[in-house]
C-alpha atoms as a PDB file:
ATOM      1  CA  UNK A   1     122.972  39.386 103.640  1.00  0.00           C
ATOM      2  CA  UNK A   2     125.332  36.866 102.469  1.00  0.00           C
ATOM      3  CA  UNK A   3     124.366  34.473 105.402  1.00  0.00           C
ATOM      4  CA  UNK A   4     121.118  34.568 104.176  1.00  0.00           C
ATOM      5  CA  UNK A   5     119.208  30.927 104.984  1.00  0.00           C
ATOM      6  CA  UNK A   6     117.595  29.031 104.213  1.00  0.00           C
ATOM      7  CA  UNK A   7     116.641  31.135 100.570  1.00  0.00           C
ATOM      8  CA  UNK A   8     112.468  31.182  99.592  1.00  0.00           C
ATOM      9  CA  UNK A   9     111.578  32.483  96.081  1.00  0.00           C
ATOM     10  CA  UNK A  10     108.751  34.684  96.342  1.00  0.00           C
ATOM     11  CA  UNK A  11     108.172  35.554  92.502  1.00  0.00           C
ATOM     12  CA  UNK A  12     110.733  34.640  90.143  1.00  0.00           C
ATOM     13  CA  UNK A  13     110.377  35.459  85.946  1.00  0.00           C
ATOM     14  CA  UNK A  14     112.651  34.773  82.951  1.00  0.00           C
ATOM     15  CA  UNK A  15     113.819  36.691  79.790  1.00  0.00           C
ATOM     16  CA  UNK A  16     115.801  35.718  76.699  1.00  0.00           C
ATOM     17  CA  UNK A  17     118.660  37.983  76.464  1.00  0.00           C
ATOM     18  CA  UNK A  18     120.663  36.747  72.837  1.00  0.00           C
ATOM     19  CA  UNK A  19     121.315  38.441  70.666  1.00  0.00           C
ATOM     20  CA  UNK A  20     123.731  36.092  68.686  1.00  0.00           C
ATOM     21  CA  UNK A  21     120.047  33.896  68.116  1.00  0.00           C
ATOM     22  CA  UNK A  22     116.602  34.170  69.188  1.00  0.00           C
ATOM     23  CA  UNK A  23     117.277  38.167  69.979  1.00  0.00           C
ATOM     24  CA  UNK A  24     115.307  39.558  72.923  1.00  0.00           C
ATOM     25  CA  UNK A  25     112.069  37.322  74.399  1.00  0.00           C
ATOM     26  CA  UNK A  26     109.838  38.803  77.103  1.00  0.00           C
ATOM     27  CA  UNK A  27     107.929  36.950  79.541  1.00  0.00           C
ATOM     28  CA  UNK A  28     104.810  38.868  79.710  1.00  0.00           C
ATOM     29  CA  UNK A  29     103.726  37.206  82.964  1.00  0.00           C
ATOM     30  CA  UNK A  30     105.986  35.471  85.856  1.00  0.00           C
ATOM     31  CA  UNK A  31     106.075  32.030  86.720  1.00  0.00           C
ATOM     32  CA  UNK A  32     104.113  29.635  88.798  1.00  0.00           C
ATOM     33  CA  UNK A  33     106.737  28.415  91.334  1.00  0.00           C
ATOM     34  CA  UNK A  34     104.461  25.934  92.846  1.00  0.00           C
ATOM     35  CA  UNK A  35     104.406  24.248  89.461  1.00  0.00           C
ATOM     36  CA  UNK A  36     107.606  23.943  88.372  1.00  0.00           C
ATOM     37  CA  UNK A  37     109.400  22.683  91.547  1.00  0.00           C
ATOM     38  CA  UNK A  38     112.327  21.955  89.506  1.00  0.00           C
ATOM     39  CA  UNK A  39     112.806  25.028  88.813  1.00  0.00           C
ATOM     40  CA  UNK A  40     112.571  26.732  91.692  1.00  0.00           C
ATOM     41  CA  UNK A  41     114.677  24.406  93.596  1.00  0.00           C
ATOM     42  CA  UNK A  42     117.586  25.382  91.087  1.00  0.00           C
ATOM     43  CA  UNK A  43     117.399  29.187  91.202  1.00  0.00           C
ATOM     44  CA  UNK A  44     117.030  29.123  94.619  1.00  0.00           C
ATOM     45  CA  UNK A  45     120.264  26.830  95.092  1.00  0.00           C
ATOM     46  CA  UNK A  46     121.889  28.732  92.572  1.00  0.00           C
ATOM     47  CA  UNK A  47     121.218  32.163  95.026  1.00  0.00           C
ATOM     48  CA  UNK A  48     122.734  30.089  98.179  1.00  0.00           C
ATOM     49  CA  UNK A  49     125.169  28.772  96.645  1.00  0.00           C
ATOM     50  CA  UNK A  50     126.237  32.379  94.742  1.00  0.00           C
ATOM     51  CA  UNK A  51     125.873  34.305  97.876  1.00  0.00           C
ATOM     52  CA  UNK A  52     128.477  31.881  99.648  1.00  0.00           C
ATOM     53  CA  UNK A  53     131.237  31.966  96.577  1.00  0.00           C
ATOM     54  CA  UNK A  54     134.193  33.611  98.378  1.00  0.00           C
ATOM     55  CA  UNK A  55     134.164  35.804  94.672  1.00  0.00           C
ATOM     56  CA  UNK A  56     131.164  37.650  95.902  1.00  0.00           C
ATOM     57  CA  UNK A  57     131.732  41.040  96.978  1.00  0.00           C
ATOM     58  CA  UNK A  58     129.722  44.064  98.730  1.00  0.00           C
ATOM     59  CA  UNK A  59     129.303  46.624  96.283  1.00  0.00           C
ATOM     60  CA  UNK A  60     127.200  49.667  95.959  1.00  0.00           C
ATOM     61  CA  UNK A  61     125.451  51.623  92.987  1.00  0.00           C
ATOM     62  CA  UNK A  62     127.106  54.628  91.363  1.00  0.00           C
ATOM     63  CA  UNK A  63     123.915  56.438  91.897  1.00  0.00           C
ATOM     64  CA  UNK A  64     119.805  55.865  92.046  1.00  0.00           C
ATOM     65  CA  UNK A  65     117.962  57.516  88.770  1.00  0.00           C
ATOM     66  CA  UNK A  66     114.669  56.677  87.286  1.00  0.00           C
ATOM     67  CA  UNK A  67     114.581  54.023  84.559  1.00  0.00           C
ATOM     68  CA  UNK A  68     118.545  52.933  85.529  1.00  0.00           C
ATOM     69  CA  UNK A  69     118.735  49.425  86.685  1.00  0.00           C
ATOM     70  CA  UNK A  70     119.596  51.050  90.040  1.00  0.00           C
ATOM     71  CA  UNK A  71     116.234  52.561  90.391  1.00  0.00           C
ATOM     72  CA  UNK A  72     114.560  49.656  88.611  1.00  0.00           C
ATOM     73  CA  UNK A  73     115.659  47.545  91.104  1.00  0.00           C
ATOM     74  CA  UNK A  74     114.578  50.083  94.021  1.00  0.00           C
ATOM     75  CA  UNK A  75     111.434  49.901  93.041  1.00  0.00           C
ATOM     76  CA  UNK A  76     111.184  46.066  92.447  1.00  0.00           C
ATOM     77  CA  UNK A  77     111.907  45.970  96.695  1.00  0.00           C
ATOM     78  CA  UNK A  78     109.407  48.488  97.824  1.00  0.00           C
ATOM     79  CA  UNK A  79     106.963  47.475  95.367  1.00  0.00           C
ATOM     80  CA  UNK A  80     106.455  50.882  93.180  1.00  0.00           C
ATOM     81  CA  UNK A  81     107.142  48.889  90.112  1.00  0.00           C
ATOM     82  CA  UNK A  82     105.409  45.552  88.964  1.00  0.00           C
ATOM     83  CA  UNK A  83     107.336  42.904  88.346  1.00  0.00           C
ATOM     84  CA  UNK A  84     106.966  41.922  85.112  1.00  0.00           C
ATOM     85  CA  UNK A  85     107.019  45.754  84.225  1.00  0.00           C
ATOM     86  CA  UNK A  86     110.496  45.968  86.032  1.00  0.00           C
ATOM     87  CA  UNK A  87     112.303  43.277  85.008  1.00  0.00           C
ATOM     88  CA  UNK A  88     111.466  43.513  81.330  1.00  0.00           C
ATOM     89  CA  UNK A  89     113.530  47.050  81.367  1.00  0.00           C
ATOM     90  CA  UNK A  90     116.021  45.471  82.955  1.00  0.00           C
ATOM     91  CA  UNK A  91     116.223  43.051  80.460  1.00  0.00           C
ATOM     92  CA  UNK A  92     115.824  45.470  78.031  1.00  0.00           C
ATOM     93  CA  UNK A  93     118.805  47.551  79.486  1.00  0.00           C
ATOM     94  CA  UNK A  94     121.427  43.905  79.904  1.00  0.00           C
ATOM     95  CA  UNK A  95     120.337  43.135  75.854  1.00  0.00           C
ATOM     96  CA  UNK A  96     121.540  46.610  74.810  1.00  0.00           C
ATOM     97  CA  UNK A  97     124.856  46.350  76.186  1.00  0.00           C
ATOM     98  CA  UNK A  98     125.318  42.515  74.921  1.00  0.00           C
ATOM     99  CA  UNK A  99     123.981  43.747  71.524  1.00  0.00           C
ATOM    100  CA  UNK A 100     127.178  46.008  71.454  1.00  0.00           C
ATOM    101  CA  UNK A 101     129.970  43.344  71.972  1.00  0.00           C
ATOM    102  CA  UNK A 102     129.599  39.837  69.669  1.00  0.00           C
ATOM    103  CA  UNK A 103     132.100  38.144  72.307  1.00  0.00           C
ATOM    104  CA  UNK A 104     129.467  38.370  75.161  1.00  0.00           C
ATOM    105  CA  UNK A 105     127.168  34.557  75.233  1.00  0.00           C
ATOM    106  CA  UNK A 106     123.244  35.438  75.348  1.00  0.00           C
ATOM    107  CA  UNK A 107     121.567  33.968  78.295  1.00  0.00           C
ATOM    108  CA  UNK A 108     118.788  33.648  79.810  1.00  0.00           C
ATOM    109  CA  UNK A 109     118.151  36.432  82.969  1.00  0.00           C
ATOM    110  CA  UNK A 110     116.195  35.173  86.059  1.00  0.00           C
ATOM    111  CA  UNK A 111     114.997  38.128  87.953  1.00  0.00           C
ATOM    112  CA  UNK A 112     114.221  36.770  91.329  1.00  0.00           C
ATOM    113  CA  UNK A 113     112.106  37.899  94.830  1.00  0.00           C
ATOM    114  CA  UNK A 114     113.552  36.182  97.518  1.00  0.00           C
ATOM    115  CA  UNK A 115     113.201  36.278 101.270  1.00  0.00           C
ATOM    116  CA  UNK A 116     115.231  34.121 104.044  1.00  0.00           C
ATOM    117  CA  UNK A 117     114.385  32.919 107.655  1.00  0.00           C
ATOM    118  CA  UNK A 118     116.862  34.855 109.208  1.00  0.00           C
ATOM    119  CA  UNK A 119     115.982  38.281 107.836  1.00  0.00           C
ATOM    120  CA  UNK A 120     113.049  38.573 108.757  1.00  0.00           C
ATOM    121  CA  UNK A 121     110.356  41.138 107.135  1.00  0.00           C
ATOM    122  CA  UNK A 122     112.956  41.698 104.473  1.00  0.00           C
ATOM    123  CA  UNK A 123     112.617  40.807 100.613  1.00  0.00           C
ATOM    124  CA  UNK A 124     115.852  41.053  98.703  1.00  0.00           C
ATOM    125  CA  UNK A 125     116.333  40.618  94.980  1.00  0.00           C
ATOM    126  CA  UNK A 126     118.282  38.405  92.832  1.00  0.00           C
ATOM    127  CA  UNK A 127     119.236  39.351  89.530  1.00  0.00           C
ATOM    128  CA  UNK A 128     121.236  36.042  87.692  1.00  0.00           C
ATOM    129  CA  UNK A 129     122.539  35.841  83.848  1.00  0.00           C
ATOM    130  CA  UNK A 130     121.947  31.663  83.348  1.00  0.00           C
ATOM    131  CA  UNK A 131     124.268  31.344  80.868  1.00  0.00           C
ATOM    132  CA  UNK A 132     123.539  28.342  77.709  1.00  0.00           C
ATOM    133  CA  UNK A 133     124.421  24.818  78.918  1.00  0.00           C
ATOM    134  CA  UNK A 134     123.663  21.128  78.890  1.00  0.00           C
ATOM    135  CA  UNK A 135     121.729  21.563  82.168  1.00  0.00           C
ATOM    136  CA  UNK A 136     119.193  23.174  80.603  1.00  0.00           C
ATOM    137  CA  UNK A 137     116.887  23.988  77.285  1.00  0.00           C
ATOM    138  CA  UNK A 138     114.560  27.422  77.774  1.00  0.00           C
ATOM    139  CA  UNK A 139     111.365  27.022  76.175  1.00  0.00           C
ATOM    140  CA  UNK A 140     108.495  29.624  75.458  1.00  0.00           C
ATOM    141  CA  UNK A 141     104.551  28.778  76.830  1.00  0.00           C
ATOM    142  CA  UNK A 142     101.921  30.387  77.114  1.00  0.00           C
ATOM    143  CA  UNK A 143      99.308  30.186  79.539  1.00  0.00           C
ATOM    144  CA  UNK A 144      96.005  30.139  79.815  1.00  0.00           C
ATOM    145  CA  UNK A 145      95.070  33.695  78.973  1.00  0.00           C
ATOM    146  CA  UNK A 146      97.811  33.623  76.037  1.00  0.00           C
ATOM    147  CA  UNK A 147     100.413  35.465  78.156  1.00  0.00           C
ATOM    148  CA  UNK A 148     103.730  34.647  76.979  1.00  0.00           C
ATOM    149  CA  UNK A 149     106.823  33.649  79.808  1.00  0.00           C
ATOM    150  CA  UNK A 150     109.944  31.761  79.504  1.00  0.00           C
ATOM    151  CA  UNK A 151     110.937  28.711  81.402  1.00  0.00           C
ATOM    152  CA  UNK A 152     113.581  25.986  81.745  1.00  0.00           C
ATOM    153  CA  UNK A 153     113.545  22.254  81.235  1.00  0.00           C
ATOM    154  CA  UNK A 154     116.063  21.404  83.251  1.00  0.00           C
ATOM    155  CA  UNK A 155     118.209  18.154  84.064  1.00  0.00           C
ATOM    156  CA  UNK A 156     117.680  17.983  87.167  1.00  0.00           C
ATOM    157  CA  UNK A 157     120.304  15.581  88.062  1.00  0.00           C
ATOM    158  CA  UNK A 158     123.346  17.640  85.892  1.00  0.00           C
ATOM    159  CA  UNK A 159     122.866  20.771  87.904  1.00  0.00           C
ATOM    160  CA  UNK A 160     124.242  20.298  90.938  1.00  0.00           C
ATOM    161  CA  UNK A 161     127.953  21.599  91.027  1.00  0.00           C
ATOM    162  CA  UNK A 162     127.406  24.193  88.101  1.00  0.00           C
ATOM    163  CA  UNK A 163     127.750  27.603  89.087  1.00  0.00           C
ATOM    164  CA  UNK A 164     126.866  30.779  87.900  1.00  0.00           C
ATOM    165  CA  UNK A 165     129.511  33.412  86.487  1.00  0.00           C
ATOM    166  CA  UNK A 166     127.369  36.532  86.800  1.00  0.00           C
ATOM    167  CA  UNK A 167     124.680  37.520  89.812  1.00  0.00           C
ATOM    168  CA  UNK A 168     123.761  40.437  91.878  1.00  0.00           C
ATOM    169  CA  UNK A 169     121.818  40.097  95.301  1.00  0.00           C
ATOM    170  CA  UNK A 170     120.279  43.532  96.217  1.00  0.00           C
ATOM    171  CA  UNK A 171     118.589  44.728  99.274  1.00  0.00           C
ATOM    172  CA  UNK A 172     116.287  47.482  99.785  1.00  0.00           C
ATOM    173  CA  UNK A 173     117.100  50.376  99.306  1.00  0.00           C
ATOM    174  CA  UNK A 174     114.971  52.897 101.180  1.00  0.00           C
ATOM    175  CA  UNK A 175     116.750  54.169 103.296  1.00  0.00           C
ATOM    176  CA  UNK A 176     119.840  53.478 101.772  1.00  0.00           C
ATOM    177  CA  UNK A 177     121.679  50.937 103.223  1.00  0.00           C
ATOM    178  CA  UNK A 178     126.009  51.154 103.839  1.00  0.00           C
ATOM    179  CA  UNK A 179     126.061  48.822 100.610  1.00  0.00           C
ATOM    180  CA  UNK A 180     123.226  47.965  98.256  1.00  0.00           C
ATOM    181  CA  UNK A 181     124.236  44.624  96.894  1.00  0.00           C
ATOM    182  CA  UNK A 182     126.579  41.382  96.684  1.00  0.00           C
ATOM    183  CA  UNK A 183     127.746  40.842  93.444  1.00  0.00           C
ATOM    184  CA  UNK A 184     129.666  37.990  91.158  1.00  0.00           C
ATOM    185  CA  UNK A 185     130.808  39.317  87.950  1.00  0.00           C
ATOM    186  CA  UNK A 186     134.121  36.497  87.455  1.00  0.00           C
ATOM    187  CA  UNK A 187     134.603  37.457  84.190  1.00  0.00           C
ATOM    188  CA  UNK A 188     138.033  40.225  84.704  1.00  0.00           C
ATOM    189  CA  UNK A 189     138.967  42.837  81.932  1.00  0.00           C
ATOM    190  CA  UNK A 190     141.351  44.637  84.763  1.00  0.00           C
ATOM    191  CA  UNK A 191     142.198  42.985  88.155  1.00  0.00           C
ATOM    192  CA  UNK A 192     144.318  46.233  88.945  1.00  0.00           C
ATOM    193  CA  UNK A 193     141.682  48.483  88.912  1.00  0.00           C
ATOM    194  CA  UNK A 194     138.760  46.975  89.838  1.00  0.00           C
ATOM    195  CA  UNK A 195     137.714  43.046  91.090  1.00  0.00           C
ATOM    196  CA  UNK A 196     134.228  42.855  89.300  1.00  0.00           C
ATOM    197  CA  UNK A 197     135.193  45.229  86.507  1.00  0.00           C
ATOM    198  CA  UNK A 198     133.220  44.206  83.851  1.00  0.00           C
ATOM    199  CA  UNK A 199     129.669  44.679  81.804  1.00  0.00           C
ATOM    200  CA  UNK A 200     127.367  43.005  83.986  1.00  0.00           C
ATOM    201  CA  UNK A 201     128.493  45.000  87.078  1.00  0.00           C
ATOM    202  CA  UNK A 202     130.086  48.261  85.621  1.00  0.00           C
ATOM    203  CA  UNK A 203     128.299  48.894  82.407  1.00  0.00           C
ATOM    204  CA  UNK A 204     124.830  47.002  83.232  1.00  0.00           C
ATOM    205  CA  UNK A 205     123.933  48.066  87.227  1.00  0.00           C
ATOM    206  CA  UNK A 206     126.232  50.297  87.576  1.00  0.00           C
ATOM    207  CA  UNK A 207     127.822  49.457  90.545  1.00  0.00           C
ATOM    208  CA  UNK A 208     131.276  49.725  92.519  1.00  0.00           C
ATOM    209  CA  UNK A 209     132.788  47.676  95.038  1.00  0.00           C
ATOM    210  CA  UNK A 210     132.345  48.944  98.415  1.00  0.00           C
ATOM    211  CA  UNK A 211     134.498  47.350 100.421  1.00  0.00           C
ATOM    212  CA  UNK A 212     135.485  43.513 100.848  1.00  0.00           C
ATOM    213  CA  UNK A 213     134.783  41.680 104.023  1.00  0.00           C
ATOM    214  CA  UNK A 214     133.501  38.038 103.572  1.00  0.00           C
ATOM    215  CA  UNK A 215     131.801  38.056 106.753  1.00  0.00           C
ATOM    216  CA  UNK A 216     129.977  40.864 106.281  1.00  0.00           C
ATOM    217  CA  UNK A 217     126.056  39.351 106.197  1.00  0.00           C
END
């Protein structure tokens, strides 16, 4: 899974998650990839490139219910849930927890389709918190049936070494595979008890690390 290449975006959709400032903005429709190039180029770079940070570890969720991110994001991969349905409750779910702690930075949260040349006949998911920068202003459209998305105006030629800070990559989970996802969660409350341990991974998916092997694929 990590040596997934190279990386295609299938469907990809935005949400504001701040609630520090604008609060909580839903797309209500996901984007067209084939007209913002710009765009896709840099989530899909930013899902090589996180997949391939040595900080990335296997990890697996607690456990699968209905309405959890974990099942969420089983049915985002075998298609029982619409995307735009899916990933606004998983939006919903990351803006609760940041709600709770004023030291957390709103973002913006990509929620991502993917599929790679080497993995054949499997889709896998990407789930990244774009933190506020100067690479980047998100901006709210519409389109031409007045639905309502999120996108980024990027500059294009300040985003090539930045990184991302917080990103799960999960795989399908029926049946249910030795681990269910790589994740990057840098930011550490306790490096003694757990690597990731911290909202996006513990309190947000769910999820424990399963073992560490960086050449596991």
């Amino acid at each position: 899974m990590r040596d997934a290449n190279p990386v295609y975006l299938d469907e990809a959709i935005l949400h504001i998650v701040n609630p520090q400032g604008v609060g909580l903005v839903l797309s209500e429709v996901s984007l067209i990839l084939a007209d913002n190039r710009h765009l896709d180029e840099y989530l899909t770079r930013h899902i090589s490139n996180s997949l391939q940070d040595p900080r990335t570890r296997a990890a697996r969720f607690e456990e699968i219910g209905t309405k959890t991110p974990s099942g969420l994001c089983a049915g985002l991969l075998d298609d029982s849930i619409d995307l735009v349905q899916g990933s606004q409750e998983l939006a919903q779910h990351l803006y609760a927890i940041l709600e709770k702690d004023r030291r957390t930075k709103g973002a913006v949260l990509a929620v991502c389709l993917y599929r790679a040349d080497n993995y054949p006949n499997i889709r896998f998911m990407a789930l990244l918190k774009v933190d506020p920068s100067e690479v980047f202003r998100h901006r709210v459209s519409s389109d031409s049936r007045g639905n309502k998305y999120i996108d980024l105006e990027l500059d294009t030629e300040a985003f090539t070494h930045e990184s991302l800070q917080k990103c799960a990559f999960v795989q399908p989970l029926h049946p249910r595979p030795e681990y269910d996802m790589m994740l990057l969660d840098t930011q550490v409350r306790n490096r003694q008890r757990r690597d990731y341990a911290d909202y996006f991974g513990e309190q947000f998916l769910g999820a424990m690390q399963y073992f560490d092997d960086r050449r596991r694929t």
